[in-house]
N, C-alpha and C. Protein backbone atom coordinates (compact mmCIF):
# COMPACT_ATOMS: atom_id res chain seq x y z
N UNK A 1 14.89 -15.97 -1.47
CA UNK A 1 13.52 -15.48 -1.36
C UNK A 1 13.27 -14.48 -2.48
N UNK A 2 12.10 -14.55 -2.91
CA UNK A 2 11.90 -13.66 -4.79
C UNK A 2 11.14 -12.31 -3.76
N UNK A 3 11.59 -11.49 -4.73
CA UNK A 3 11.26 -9.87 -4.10
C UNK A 3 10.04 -9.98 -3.66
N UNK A 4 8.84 -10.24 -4.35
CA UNK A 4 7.38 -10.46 -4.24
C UNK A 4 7.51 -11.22 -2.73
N UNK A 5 7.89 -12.18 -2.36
CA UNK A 5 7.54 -12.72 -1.13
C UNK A 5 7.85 -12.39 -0.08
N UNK A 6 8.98 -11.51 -0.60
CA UNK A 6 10.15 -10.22 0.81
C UNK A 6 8.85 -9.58 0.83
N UNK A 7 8.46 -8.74 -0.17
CA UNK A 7 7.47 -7.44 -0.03
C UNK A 7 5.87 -8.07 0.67
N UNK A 8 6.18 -9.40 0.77
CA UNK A 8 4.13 -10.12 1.21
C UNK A 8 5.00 -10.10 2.96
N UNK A 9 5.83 -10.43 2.99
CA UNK A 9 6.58 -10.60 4.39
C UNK A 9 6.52 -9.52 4.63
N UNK A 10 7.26 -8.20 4.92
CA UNK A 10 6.86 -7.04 5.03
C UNK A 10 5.91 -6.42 5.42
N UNK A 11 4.92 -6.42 4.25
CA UNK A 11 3.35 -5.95 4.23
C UNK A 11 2.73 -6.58 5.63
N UNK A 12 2.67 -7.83 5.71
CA UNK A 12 2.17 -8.60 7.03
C UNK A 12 2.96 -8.49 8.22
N UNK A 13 4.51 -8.32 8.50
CA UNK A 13 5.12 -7.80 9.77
C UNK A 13 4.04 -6.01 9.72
N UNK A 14 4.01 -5.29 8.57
CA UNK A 14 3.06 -4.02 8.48
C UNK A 14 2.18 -3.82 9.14
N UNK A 15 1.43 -4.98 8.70
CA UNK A 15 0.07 -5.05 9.39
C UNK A 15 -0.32 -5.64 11.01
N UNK A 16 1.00 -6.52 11.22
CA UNK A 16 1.01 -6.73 12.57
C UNK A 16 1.43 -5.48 13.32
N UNK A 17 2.31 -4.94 13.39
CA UNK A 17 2.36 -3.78 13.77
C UNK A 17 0.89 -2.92 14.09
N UNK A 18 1.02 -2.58 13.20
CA UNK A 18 -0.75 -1.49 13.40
C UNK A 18 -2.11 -2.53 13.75
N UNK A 19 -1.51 -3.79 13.81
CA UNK A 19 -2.67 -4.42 14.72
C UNK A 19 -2.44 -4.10 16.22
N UNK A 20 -0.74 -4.66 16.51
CA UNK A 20 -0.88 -4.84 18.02
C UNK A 20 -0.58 -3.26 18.19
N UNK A 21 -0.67 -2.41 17.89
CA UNK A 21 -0.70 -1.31 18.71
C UNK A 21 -2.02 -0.63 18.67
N UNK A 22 -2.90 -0.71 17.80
CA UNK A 22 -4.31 -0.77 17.68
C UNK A 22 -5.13 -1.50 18.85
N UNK A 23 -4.43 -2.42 19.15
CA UNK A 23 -5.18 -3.25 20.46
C UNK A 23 -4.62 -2.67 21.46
N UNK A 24 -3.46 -2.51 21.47
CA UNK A 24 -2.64 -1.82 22.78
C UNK A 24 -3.99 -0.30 23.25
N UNK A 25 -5.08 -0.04 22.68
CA UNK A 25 -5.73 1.26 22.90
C UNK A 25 -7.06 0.73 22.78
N UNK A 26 -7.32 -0.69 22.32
CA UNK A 26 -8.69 -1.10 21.98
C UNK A 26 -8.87 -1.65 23.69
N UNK A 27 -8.94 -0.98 24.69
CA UNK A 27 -9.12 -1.31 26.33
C UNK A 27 -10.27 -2.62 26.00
N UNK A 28 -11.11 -2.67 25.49
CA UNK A 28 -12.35 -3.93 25.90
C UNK A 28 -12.03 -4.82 25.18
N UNK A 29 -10.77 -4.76 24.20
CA UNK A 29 -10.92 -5.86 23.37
C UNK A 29 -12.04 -6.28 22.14
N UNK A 30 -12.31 -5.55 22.02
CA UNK A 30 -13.82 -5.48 20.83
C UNK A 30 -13.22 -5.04 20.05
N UNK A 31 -12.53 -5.18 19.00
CA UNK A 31 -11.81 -4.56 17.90
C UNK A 31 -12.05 -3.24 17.39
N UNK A 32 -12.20 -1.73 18.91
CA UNK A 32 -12.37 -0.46 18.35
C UNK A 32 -11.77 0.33 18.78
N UNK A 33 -11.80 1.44 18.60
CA UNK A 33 -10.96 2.24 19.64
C UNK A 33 -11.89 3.34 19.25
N UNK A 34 -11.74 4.53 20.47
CA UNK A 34 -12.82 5.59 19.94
C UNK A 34 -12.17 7.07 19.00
N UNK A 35 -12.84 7.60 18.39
CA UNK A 35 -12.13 8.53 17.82
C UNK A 35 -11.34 9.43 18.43
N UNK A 36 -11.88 9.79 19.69
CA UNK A 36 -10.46 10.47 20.66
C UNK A 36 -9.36 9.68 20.93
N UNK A 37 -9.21 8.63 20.46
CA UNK A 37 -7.43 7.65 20.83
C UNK A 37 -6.95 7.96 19.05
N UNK A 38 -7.54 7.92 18.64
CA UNK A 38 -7.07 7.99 17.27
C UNK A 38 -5.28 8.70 17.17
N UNK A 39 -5.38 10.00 17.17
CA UNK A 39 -3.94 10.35 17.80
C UNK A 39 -3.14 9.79 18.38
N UNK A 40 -3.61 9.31 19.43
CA UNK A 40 -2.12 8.27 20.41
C UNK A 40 -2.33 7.07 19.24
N UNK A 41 -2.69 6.29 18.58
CA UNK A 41 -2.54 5.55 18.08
C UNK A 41 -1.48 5.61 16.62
N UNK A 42 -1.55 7.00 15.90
CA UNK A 42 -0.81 7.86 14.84
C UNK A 42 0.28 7.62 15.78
N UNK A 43 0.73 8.06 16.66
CA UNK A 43 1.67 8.72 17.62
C UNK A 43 2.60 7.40 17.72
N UNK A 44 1.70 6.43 18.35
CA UNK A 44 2.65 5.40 18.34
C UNK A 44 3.00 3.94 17.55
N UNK A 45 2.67 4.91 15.74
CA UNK A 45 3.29 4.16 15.07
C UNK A 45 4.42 5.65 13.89
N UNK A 46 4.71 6.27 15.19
CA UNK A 46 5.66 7.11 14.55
C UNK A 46 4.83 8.27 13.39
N UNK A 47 3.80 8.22 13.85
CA UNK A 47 2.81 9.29 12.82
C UNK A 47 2.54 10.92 13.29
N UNK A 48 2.93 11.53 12.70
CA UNK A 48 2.70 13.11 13.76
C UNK A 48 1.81 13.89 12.62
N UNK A 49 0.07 13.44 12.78
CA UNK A 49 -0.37 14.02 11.68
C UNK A 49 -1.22 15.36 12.69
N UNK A 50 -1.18 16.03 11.91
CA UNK A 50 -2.11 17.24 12.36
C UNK A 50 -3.64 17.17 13.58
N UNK A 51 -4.02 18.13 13.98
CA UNK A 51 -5.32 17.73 14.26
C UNK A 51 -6.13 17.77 13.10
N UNK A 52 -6.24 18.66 12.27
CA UNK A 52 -7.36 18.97 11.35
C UNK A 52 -7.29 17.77 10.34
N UNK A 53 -5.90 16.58 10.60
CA UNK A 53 -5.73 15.42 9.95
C UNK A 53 -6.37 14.29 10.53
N UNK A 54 -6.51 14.56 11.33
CA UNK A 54 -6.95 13.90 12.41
C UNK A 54 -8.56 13.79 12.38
N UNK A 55 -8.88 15.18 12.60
CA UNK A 55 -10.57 15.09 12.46
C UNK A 55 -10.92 14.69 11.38
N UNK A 56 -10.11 14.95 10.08
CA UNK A 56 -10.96 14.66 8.27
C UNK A 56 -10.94 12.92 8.56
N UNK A 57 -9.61 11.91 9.24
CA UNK A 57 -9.34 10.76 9.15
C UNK A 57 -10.90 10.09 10.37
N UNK A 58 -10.94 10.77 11.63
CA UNK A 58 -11.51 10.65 12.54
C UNK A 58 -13.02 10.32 11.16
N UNK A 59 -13.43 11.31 10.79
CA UNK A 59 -14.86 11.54 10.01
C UNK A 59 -15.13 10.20 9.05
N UNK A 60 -14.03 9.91 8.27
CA UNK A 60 -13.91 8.58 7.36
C UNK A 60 -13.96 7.88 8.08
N UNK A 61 -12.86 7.49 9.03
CA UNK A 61 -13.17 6.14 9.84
C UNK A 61 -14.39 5.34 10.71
N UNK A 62 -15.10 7.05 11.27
CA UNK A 62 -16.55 6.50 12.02
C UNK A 62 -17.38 6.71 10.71
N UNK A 63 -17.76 5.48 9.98
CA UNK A 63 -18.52 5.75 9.20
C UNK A 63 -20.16 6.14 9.84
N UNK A 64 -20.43 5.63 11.07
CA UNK A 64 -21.85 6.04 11.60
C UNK A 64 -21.79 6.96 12.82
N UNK A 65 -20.87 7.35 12.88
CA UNK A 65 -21.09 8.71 13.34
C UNK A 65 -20.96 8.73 14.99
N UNK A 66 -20.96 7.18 15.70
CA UNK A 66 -20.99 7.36 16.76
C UNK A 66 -19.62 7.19 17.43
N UNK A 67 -18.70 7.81 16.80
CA UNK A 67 -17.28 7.62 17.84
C UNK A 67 -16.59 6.86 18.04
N UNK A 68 -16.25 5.95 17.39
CA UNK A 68 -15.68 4.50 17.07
C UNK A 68 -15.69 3.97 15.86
N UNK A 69 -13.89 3.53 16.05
CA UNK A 69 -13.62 3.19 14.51
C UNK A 69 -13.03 1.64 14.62
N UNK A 70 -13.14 1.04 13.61
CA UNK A 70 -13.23 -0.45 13.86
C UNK A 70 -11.69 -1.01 13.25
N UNK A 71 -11.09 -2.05 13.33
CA UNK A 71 -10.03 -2.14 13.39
C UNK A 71 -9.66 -2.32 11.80
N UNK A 72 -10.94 -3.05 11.11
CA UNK A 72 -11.14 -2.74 9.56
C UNK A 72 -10.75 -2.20 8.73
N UNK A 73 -11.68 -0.86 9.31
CA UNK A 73 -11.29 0.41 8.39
C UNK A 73 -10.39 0.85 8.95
N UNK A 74 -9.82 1.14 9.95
CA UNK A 74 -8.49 1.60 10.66
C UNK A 74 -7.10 0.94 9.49
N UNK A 75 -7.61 -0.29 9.43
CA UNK A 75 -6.43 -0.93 8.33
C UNK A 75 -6.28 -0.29 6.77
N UNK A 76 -7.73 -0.47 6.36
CA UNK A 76 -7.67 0.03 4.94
C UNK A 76 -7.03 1.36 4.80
N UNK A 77 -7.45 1.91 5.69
CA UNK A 77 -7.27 3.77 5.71
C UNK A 77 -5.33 3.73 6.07
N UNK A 78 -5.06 2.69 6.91
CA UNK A 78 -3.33 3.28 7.20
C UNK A 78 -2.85 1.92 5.81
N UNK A 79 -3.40 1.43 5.12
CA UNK A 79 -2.63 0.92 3.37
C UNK A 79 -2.58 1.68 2.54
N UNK A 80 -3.75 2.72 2.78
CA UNK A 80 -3.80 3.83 1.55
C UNK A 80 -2.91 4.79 1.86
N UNK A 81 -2.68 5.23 3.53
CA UNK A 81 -1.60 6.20 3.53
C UNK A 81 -0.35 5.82 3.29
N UNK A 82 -0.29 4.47 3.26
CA UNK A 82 0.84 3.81 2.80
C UNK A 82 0.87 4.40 1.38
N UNK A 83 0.60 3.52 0.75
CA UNK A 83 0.54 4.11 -0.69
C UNK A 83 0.74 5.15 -1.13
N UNK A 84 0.36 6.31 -0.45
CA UNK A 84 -0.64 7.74 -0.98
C UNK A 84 1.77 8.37 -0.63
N UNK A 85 1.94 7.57 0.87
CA UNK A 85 3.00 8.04 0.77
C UNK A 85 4.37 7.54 -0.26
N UNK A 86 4.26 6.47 -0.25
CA UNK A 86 5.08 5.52 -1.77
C UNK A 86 4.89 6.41 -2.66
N UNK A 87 3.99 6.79 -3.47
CA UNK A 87 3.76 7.54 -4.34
C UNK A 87 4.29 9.16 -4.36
N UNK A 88 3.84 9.79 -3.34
CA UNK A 88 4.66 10.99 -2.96
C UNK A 88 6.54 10.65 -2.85
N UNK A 89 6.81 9.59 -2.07
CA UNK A 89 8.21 9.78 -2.47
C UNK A 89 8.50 9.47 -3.60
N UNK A 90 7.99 8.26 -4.96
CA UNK A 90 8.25 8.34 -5.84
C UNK A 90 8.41 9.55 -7.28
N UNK A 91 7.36 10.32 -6.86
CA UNK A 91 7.75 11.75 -6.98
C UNK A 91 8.69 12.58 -7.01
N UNK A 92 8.75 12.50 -5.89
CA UNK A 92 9.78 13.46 -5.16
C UNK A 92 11.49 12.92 -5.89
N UNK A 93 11.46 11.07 -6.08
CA UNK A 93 12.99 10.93 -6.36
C UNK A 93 12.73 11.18 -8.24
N UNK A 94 11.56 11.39 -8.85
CA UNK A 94 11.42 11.45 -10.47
C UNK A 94 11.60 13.25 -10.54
N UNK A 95 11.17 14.34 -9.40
CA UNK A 95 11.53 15.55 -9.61
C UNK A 95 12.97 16.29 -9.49
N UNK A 96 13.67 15.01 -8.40
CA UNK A 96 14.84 15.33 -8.14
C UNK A 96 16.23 15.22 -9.63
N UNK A 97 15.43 13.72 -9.97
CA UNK A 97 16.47 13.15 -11.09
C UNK A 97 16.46 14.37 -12.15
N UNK A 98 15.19 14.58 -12.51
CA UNK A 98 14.93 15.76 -13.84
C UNK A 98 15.51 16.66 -13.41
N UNK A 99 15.81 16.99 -11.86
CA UNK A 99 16.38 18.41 -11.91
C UNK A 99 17.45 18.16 -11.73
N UNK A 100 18.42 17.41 -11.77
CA UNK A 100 19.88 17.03 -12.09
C UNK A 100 19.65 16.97 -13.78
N UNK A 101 19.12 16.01 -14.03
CA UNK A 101 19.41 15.65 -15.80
C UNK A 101 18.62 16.71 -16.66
N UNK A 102 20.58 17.53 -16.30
CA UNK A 102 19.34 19.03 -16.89
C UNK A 102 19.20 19.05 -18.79
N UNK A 103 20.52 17.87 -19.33
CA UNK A 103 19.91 18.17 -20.80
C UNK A 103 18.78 16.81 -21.10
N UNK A 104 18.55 16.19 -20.22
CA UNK A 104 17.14 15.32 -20.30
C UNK A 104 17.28 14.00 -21.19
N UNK A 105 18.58 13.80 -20.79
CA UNK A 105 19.05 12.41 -21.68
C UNK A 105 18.69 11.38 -20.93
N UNK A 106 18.26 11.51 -19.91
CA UNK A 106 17.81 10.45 -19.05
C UNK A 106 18.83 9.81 -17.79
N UNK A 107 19.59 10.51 -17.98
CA UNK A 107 21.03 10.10 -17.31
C UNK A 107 21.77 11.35 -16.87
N UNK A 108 22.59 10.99 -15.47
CA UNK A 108 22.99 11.95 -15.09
C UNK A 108 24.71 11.70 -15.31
N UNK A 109 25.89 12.77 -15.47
CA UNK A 109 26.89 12.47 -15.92
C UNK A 109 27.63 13.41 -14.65
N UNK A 110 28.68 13.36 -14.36
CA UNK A 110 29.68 14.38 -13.68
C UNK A 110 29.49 15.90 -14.32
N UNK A 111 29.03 16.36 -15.07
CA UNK A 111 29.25 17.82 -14.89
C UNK A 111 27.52 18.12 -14.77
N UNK A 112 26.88 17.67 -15.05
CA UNK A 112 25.45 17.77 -14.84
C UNK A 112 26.00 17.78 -12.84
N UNK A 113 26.17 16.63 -11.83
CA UNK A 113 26.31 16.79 -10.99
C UNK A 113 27.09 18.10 -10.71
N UNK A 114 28.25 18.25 -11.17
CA UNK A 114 28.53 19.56 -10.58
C UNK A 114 27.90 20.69 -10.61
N UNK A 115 27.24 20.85 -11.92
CA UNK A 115 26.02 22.13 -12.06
C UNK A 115 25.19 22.20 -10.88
N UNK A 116 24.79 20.97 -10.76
CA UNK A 116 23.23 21.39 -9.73
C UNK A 116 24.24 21.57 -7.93
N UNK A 117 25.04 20.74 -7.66
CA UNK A 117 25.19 20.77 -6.74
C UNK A 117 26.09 22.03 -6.20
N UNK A 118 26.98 22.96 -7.22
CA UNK A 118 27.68 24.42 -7.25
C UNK A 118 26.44 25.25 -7.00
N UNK A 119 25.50 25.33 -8.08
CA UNK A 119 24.21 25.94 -7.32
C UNK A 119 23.73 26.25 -6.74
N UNK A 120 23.40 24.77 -5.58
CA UNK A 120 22.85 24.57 -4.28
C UNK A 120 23.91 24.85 -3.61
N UNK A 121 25.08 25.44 -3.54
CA UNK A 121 25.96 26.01 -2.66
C UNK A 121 26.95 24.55 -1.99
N UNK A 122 26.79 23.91 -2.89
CA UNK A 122 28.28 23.07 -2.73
C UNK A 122 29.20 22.40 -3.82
N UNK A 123 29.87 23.62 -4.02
CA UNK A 123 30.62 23.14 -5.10
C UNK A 123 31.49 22.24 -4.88
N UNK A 124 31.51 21.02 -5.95
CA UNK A 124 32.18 20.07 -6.45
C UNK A 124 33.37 20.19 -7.45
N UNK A 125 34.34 19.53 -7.04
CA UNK A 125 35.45 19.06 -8.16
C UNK A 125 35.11 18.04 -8.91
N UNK A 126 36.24 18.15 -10.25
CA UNK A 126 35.58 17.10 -11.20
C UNK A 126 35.80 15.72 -10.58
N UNK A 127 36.84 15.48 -9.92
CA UNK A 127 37.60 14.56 -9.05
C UNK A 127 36.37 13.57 -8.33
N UNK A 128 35.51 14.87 -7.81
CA UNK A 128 34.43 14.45 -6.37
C UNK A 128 33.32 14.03 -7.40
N UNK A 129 32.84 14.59 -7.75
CA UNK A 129 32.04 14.28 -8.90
C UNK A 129 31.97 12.87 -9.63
N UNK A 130 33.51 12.97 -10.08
CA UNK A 130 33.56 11.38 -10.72
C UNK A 130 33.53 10.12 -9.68
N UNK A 131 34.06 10.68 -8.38
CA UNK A 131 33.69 9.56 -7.17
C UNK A 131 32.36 9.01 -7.29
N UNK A 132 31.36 10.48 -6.87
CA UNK A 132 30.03 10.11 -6.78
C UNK A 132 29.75 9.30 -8.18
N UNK A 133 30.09 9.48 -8.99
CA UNK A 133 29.43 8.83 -10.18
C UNK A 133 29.99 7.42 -9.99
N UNK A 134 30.92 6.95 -9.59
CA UNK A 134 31.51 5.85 -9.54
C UNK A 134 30.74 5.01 -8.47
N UNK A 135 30.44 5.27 -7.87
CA UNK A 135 29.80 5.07 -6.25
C UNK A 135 28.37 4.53 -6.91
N UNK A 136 27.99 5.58 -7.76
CA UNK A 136 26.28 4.94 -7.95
C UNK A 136 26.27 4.17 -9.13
N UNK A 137 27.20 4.44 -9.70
CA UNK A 137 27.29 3.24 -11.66
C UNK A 137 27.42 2.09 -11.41
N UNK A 138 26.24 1.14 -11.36
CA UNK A 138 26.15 -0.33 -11.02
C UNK A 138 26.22 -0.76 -12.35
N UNK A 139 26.19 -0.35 -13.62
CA UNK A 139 26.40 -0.92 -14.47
C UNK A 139 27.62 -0.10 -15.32
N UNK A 140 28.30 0.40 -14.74
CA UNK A 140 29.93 0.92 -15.13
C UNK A 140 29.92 1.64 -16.46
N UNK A 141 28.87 2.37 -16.60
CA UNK A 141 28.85 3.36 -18.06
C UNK A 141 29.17 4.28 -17.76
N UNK A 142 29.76 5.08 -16.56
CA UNK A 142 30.09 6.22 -16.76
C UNK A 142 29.32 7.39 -16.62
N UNK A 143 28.01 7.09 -16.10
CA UNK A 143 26.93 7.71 -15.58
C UNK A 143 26.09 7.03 -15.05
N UNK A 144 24.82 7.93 -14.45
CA UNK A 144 23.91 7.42 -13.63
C UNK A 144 22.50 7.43 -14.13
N UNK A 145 21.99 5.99 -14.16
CA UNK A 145 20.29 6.23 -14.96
C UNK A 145 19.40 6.52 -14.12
N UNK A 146 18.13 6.45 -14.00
CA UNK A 146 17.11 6.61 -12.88
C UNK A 146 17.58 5.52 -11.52
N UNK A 147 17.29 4.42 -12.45
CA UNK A 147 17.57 3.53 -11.33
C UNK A 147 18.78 3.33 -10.67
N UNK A 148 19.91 3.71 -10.72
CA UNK A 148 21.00 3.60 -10.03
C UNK A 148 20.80 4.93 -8.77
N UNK A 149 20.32 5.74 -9.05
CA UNK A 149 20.00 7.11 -8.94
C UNK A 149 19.51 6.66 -7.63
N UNK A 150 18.03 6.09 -7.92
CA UNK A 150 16.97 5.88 -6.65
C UNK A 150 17.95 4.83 -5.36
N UNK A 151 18.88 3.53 -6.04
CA UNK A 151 19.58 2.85 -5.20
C UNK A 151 20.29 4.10 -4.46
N UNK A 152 20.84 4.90 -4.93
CA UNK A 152 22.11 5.70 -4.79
C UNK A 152 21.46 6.40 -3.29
N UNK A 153 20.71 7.10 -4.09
CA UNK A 153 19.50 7.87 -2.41
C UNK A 153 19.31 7.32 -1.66
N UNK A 154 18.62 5.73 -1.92
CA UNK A 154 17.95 5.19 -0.31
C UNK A 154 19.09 4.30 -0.01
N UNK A 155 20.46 3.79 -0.67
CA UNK A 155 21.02 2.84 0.12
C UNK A 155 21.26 3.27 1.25
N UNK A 156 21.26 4.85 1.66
CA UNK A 156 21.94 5.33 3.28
C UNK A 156 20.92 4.86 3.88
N UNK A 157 19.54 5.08 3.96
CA UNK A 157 18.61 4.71 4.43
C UNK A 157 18.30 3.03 5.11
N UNK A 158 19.25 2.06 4.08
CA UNK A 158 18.45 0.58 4.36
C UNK A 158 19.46 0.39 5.32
C-alpha cells in the first residue's frame, strides 16, 4: 500500500470517528448537536480544550447564532485543528533538532548529544551517546540528519 493511500485510509477511519461520536450526542438524528454538548463531544474524542476554547469554537461553529452546530462545520473545524496541530508538532521537532545541532551543520553527532543532554541534567558517556547515535543512523554515517531524528522521536510513539 503507497503512503498516500495509508494516509486517505487514516484520514477516513478520522473522520469516522468524529462522525460516530458526533451522532452518539446528535439525540434526533438531524445532523446537530447544540452548542452546550460541544464539550462532551471534545471530551470524547480525547480533547480537553478550555472553556474560553470552547466558547471562541462554540461562536464559529453556530454560524447563525441559534445554538446549533451542524455536523459540516463540526468536520471542517476538527481538520483544521488537525492541521493547526501537525504543524505545531512539526515545530516543535524543527526547534528541538536546532537546539541539539548546536554548530548548525544540519546534523547531529555524539558530542553535540552529549552537550545538550549534560545540560539538561543528564549527563551522557561517549559510549551512551554513540549507542543513541547508532540506534537513530538509518543510513550508517555516523550521525543523525533531521529525518532520522523525527523517526528517532516518534518510533516510541507508533
Amino acid at each position: 500500500m503507497t503512503s498516500k493511500k495509508q494516509q486517505q485510509r487514516e484520514e477516513q477511519e478520522q473522520e469516522q470517528v468524529w462522525k460516530e461520536v458526533f451522532e452518539m450526542f446528535d439525540r434526533d438524528g438531524n445532523g446537530s448537536i447544540s452548542t452546550d454538548e460541544l464539550g462532551r463531544v471534545c471530551r470524547a474524542l480525547d480533547m480537553d480544550p478550555t472553556l474560553k476554547e470552547l466558547e471562541e469554537a462554540a461562536k464559529l461553529l453556530d454560524k447563525d447564532g441559534n445554538g446549533i452546530i451542524e455536523y459540516k462545520d463540526f468536520k471542517l473545524y476538527m481538520m483544521k485543528m488537525k492541521r493547526s496541530s501537525y504543524e505545531e508538532r512539526k515545530l516543535e521537532m524543527i526547534r528541538a533538532f536546532r537546539m541539539i545541532d548546536k554548530n548548525n551543520d544540519k546534523f547531529i553527532d555524539a558530542q553535540e548529544l552529549i552537550s545538550v543532554l549534560t545540560s539538561l541534567g543528564e549527563p551522557l558517556t561517549e559510549e551512551e551517546a554513540g549507542a543513541m547515535i547508532r540506534v537513530a543512523d538509518v543510513n550508517k554515517d555516523g550521525k543523525i540528519d533531521y529525518e532520522e531524528f523525527v523517526k528517532f522521536i516518534i518510533a516510541p510513539c507508533i
